[in-house]
C-alpha atoms as a PDB file:
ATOM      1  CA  UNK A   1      11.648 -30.672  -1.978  1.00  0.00           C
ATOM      2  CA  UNK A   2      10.536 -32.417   1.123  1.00  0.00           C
ATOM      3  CA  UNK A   3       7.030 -32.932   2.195  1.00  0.00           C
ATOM      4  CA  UNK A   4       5.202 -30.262   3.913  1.00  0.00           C
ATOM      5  CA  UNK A   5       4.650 -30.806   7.477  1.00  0.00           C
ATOM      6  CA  UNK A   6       1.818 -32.204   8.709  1.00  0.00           C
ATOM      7  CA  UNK A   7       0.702 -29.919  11.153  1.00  0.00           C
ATOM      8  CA  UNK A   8       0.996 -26.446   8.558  1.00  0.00           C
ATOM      9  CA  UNK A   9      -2.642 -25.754   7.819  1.00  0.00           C
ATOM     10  CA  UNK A  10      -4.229 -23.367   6.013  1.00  0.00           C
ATOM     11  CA  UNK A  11      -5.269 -20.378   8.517  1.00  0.00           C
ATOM     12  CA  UNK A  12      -8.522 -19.730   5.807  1.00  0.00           C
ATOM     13  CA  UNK A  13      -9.997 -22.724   5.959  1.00  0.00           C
ATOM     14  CA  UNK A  14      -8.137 -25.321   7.672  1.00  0.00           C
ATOM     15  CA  UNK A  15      -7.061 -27.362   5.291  1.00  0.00           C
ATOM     16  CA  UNK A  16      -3.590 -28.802   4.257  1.00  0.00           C
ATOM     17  CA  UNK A  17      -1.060 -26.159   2.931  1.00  0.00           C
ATOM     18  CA  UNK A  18       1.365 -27.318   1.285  1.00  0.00           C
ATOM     19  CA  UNK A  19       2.918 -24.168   0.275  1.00  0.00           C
ATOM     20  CA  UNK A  20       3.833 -22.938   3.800  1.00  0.00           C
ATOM     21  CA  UNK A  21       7.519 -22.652   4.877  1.00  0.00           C
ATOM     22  CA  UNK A  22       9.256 -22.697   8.409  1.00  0.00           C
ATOM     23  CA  UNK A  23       9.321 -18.636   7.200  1.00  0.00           C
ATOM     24  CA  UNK A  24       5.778 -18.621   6.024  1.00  0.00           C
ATOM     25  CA  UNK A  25       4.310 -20.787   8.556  1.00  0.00           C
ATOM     26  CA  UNK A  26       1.084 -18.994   8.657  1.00  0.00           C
ATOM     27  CA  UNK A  27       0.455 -18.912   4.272  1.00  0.00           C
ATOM     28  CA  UNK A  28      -2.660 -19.091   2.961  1.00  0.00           C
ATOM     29  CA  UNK A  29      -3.173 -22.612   0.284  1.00  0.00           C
ATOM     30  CA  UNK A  30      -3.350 -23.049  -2.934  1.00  0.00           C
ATOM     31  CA  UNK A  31      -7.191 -23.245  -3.115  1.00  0.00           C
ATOM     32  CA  UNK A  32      -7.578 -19.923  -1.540  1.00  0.00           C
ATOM     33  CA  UNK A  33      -5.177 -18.090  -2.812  1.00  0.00           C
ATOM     34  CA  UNK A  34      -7.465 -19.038  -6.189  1.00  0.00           C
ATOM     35  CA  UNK A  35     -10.420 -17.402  -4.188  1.00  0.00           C
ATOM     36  CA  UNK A  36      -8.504 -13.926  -3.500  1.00  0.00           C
ATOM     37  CA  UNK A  37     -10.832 -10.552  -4.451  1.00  0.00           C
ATOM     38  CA  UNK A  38      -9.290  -6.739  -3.999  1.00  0.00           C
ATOM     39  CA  UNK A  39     -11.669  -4.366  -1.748  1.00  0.00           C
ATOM     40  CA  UNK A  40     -14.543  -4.119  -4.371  1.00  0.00           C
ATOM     41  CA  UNK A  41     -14.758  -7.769  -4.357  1.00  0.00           C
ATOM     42  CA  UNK A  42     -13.251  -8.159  -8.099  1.00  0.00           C
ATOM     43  CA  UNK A  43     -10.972 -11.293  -8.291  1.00  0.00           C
ATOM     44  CA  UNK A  44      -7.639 -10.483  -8.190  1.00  0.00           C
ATOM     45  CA  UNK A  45      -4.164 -13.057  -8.593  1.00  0.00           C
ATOM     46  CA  UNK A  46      -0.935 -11.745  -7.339  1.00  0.00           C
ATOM     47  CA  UNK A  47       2.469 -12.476  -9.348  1.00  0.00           C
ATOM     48  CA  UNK A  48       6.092 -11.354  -9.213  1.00  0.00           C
ATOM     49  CA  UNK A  49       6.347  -8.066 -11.392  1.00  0.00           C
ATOM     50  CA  UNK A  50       9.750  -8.941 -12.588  1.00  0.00           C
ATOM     51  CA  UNK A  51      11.072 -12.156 -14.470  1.00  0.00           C
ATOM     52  CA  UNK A  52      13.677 -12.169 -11.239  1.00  0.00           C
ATOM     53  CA  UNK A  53      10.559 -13.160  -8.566  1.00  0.00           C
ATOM     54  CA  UNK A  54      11.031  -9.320  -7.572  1.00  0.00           C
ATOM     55  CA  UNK A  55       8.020  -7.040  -6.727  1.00  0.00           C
ATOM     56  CA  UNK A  56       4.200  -7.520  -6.286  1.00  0.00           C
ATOM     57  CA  UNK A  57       2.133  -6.743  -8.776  1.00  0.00           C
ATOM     58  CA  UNK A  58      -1.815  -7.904  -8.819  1.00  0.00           C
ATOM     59  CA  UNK A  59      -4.018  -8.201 -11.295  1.00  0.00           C
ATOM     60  CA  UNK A  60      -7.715  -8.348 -12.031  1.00  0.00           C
ATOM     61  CA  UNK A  61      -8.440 -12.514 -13.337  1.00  0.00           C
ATOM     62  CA  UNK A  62     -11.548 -10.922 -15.105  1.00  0.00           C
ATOM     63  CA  UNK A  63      -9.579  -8.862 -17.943  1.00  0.00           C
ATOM     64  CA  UNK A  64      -5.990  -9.158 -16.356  1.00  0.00           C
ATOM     65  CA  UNK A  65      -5.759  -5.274 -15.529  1.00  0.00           C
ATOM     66  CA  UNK A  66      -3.726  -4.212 -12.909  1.00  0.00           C
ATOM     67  CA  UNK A  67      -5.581  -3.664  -9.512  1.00  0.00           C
ATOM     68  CA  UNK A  68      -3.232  -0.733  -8.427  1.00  0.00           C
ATOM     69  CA  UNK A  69      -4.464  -0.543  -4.724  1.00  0.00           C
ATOM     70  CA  UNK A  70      -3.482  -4.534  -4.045  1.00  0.00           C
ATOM     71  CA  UNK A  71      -0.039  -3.415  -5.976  1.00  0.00           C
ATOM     72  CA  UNK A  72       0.751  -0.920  -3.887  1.00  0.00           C
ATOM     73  CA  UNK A  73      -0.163  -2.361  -0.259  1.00  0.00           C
ATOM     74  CA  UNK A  74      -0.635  -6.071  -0.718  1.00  0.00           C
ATOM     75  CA  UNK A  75      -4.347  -5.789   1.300  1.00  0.00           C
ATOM     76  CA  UNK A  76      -6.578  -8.712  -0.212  1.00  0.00           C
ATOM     77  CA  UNK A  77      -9.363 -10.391   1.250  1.00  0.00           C
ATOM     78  CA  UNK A  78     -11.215 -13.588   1.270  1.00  0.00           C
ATOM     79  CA  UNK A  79     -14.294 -14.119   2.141  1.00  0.00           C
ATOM     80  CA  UNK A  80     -14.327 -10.852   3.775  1.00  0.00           C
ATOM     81  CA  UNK A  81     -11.220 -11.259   6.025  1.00  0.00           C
ATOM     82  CA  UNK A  82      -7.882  -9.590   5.208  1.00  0.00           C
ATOM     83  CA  UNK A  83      -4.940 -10.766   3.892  1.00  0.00           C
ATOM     84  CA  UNK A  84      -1.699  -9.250   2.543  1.00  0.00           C
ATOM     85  CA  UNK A  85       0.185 -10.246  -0.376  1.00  0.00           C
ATOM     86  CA  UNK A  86       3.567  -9.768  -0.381  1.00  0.00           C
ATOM     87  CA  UNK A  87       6.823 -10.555  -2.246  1.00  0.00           C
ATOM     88  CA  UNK A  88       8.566 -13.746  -0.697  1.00  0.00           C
ATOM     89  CA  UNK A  89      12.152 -13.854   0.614  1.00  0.00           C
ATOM     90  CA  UNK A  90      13.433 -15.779  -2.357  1.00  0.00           C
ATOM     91  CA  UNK A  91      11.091 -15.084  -4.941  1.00  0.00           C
ATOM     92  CA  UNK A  92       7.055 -15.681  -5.375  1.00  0.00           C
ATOM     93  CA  UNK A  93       4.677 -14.023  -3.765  1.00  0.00           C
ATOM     94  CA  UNK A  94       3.204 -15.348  -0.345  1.00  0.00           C
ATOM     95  CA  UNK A  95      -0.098 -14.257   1.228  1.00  0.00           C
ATOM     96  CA  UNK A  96      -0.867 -14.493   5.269  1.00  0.00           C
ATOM     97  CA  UNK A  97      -3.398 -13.200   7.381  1.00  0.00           C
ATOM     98  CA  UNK A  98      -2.953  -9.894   8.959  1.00  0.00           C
ATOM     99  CA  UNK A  99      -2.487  -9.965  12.602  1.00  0.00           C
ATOM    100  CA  UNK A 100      -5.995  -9.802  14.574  1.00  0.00           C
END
């Protein structure tokens, strides 16, 4: 794997984001994906719903319940701005700002 670029940072809080892509230029790091809540403000963490890297699914990190609403359309916020979480080309889940 080569190293990310330089310039990629992370359009939350500005930091280095290592986990963007040519494709996902505009992803969201590591640090605050960790910080993602649904729309009641519970804390949610996004996976693959199949073993294949197929499908979103997200879950409450509180008692690992499905939050159905982030399932089904990806919206999840930080800090009070949205995001969406979606299933990545090849697998994994990527989450990006939605456009202003």
């Amino acid at each position: 794997m080569s190293a990310p670029d330089p310039t990629w940072v992370c359009p939350h809080c500005g930091g280095p984001s290592p986990r963007q892509t040519p494709r996902y230029f505009d992803a969201i790091c590591e640090g605050c994906e960790d910080r993602l809540v649904d729309a009641r403000g519970r804390p949610v963490q996004t996976y693959n719903e199949t073993l294949m890297g197929t499908g979103l699914v997200v879950v409450h990190r509180d008692d690992g319940s499905r939050c159905e609403s982030s399932s089904r359309d990806g919206a999840v916020f930080i800090d009070g701005r949205p995001y969406r979480a979606a299933e990545a080309r090849f697998g994994g889940v990527v989450t990006r700002p939605l456009p202003r």
